[in-house]
Protein backbone atom coordinates (compact mmCIF):
# COMPACT_ATOMS: atom_id res chain seq x y z
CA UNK A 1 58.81 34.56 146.21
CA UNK A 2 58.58 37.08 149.03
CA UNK A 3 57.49 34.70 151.31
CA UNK A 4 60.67 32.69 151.15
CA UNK A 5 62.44 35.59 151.10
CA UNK A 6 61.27 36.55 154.35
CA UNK A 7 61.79 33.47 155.67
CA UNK A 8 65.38 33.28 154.81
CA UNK A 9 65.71 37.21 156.54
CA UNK A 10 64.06 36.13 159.49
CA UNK A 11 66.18 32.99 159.85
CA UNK A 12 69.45 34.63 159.16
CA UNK A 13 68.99 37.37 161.95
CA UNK A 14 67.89 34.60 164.51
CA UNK A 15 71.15 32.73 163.60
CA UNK A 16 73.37 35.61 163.43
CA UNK A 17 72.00 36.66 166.94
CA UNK A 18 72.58 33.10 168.14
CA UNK A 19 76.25 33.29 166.84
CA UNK A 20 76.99 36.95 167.87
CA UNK A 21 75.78 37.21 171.51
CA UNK A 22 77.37 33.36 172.43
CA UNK A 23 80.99 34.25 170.12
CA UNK A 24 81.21 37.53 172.09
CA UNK A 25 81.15 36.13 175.19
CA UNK A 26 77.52 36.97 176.21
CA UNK A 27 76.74 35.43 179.71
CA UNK A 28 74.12 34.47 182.17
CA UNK A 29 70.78 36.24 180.91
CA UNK A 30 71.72 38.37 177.34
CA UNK A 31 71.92 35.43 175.15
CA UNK A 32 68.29 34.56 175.62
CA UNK A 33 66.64 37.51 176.02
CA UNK A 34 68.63 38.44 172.71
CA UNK A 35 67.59 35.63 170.95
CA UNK A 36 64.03 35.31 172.43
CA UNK A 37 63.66 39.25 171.32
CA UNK A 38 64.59 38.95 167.90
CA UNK A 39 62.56 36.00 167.36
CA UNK A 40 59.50 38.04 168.50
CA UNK A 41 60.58 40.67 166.33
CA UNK A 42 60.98 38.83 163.25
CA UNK A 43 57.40 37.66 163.44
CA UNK A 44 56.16 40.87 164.19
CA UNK A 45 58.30 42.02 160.99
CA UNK A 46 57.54 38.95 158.92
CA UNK A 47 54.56 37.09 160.28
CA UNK A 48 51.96 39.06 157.71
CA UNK A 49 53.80 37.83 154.62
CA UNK A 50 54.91 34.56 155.29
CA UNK A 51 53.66 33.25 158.67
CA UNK A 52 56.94 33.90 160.73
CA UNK A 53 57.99 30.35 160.86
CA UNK A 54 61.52 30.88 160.40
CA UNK A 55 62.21 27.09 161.62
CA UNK A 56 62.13 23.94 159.57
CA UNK A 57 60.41 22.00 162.39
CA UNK A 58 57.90 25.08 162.70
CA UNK A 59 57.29 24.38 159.24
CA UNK A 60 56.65 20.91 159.15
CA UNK A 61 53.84 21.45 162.32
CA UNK A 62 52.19 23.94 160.59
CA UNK A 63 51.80 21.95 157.23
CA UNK A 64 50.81 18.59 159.18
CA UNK A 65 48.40 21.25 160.80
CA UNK A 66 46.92 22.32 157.45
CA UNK A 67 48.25 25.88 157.61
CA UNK A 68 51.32 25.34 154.77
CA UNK A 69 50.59 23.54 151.83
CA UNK A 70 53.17 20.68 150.92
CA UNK A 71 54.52 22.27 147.79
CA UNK A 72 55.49 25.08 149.94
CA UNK A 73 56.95 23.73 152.77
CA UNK A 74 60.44 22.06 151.30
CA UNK A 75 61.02 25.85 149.52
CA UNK A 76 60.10 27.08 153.11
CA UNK A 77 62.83 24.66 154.60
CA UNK A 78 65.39 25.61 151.75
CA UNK A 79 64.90 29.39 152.76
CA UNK A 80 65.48 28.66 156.49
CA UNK A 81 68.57 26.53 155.94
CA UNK A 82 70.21 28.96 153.55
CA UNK A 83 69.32 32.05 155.74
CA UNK A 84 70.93 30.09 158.96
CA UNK A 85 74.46 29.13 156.93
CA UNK A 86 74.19 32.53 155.43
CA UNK A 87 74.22 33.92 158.97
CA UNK A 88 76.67 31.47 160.46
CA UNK A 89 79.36 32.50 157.64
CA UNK A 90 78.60 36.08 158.82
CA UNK A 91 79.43 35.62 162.35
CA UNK A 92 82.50 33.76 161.46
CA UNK A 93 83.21 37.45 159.64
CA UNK A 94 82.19 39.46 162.29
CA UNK A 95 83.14 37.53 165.56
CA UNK A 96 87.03 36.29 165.94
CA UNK A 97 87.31 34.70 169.52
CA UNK A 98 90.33 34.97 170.67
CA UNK A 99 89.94 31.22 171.32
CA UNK A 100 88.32 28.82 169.11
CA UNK A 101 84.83 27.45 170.90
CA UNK A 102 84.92 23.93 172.45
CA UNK A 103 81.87 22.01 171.20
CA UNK A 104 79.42 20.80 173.10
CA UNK A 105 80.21 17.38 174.43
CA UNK A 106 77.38 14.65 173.27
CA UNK A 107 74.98 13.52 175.83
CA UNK A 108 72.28 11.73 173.54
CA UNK A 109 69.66 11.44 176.37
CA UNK A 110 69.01 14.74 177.80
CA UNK A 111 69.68 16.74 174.76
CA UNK A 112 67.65 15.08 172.26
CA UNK A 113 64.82 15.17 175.41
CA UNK A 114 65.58 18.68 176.07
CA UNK A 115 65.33 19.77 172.21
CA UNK A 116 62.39 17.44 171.46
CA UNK A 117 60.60 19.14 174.81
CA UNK A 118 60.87 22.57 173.83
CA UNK A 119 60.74 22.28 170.27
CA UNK A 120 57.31 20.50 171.34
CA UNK A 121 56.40 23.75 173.35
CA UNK A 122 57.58 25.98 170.60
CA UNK A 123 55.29 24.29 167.78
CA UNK A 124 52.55 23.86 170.39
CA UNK A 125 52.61 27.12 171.41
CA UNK A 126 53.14 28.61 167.46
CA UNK A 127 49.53 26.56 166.44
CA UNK A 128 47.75 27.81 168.77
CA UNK A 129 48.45 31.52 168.76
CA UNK A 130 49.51 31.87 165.07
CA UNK A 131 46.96 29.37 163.04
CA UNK A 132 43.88 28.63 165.35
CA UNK A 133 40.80 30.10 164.56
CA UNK A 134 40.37 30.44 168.09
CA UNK A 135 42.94 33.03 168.32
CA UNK A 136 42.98 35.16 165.11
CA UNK A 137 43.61 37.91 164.82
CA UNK A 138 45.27 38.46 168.22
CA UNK A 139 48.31 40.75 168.34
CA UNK A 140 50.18 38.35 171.10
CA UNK A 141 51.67 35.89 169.21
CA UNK A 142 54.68 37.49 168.41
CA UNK A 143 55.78 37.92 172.22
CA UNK A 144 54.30 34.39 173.40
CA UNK A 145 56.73 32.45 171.15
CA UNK A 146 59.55 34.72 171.40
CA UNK A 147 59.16 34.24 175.25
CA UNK A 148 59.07 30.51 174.81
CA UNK A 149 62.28 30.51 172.78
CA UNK A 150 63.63 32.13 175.82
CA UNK A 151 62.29 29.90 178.49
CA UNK A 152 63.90 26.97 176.60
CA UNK A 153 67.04 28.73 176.16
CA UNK A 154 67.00 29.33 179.81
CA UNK A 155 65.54 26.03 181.14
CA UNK A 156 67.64 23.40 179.14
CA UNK A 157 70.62 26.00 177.36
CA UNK A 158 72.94 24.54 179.38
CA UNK A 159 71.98 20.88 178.66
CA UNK A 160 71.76 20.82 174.68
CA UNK A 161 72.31 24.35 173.63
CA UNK A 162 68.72 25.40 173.65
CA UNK A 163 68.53 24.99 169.62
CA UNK A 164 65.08 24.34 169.11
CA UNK A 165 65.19 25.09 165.35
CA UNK A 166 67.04 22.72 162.68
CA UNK A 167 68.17 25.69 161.00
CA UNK A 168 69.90 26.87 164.24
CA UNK A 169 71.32 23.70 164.97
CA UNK A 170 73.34 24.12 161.52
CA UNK A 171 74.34 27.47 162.29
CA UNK A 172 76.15 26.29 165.79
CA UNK A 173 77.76 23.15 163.96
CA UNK A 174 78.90 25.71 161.30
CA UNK A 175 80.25 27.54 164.29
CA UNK A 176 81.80 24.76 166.17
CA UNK A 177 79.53 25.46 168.87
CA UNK A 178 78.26 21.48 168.31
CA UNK A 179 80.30 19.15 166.01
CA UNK A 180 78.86 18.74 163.06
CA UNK A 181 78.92 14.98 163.39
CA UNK A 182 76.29 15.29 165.90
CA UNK A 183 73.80 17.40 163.60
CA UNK A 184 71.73 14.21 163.60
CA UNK A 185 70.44 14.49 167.00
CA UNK A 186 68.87 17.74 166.96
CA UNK A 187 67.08 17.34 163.58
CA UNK A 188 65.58 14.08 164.47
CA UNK A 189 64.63 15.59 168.16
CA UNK A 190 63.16 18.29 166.39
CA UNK A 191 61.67 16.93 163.60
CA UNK A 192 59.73 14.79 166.02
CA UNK A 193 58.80 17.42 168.52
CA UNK A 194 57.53 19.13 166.12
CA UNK A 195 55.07 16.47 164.24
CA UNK A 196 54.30 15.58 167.66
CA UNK A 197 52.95 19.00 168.79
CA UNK A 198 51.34 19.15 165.39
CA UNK A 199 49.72 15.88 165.56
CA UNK A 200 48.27 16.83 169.26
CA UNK A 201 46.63 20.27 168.34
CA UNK A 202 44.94 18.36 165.43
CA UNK A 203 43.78 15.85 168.53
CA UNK A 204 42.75 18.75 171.29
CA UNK A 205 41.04 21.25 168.32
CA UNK A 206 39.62 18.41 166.01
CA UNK A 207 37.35 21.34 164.84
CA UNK A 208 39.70 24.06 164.12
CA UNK A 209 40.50 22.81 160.26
């Protein structure tokens, strides 16, 4: 149980960053260092007791990957999606725009290529810091996928919203920040970018099992 409970604490805090810093008007470089930094933080916090996935599609990687067992991974999932509504009704509490947000306008192409990209990097970079054997024990993990969480945010932000994370991409719908019609395009983006990352460190490590 403390696991999952951890997963839904580090998921709400990532969401209710996401919501806080873009609701209250944060601009240019706060909302991904914010979010980037409590990412990192959340794994350091969290990463002992239940792997710091705090992301559906991280989850999925890292049980194709061997590192999550199946009958863990929907509870895992459950966790992340209630912690991210959770958070999202909390920033509605906490954050009253004086304007209601526009959504994002829908762009299929280069937003389901910009979230499948960096969700790729994100799960690529998770396996092999977090779960290779190649790697254990290091104490940089933390700050590596923090930092690429921020590079994505940074890089492609302004083209899909820089989600990366099903369970963030139901917090900004929640939010208006995306409509909620076009939910579909980020979960299959990163579904797939994460299987795909998975399915390529299982390819370059065929060892490391």
């Amino acid at each position: 149980m403390q696991k999952y409970v951890v997963e839904l604490i580090g998921t709400f805090f990532l969401v209710l960053t996401v919501g806080c810093t873009v609701l209250t008007g944060g601009a240019g470089m706060i909302p991904p260092l914010a979010i980037g930094s409590v990412l990192m933080v959340m794994i350091y916090a969290g990463g002992h007791i239940s792997g710091g996935h705090f992301n559906p599609a991280v989850t999925l990687g890292v049980t194709l990957r061997g590192r999550c067992s199946w009958a863990d991974a929907p509870i895992y999932m459950a966790a992340q999606f209630f912690g991210a509504a959770l958070a999202a009704v909390t920033v509605c509490y906490l954050v009253h725009p004086e304007l209601p947000p526009v959504p994002m306008a829908l762009n299929i192409g280069p937003q389901f290529l910009a979230e499948f990209l960096f969700t790729f990097a994100l799960v690529w970079v998770v396996l092999n810091t977090a779960t290779s054997k190649d790697t254990a024990g290091n104490s940089n993990y933390g700050l590596a996928i923090g930092f690429t969480v921020l590079s994505g945010a940074f890089a492609v932000g302004g083209i899909s919203g820089g989600a990366f994370n099903p369970g963030v991409a139901l917090g900004i719908a929640i939010l208006h920040l995306t409509d909620i019609a076009n939910i579909w395009l980020y979960l299959i983006a990163e579904f797939l970018g994460g299987a795909a990352a998975a399915y390529l460190f299982l390819w370059a490590n065929p060892t490391d099992i």
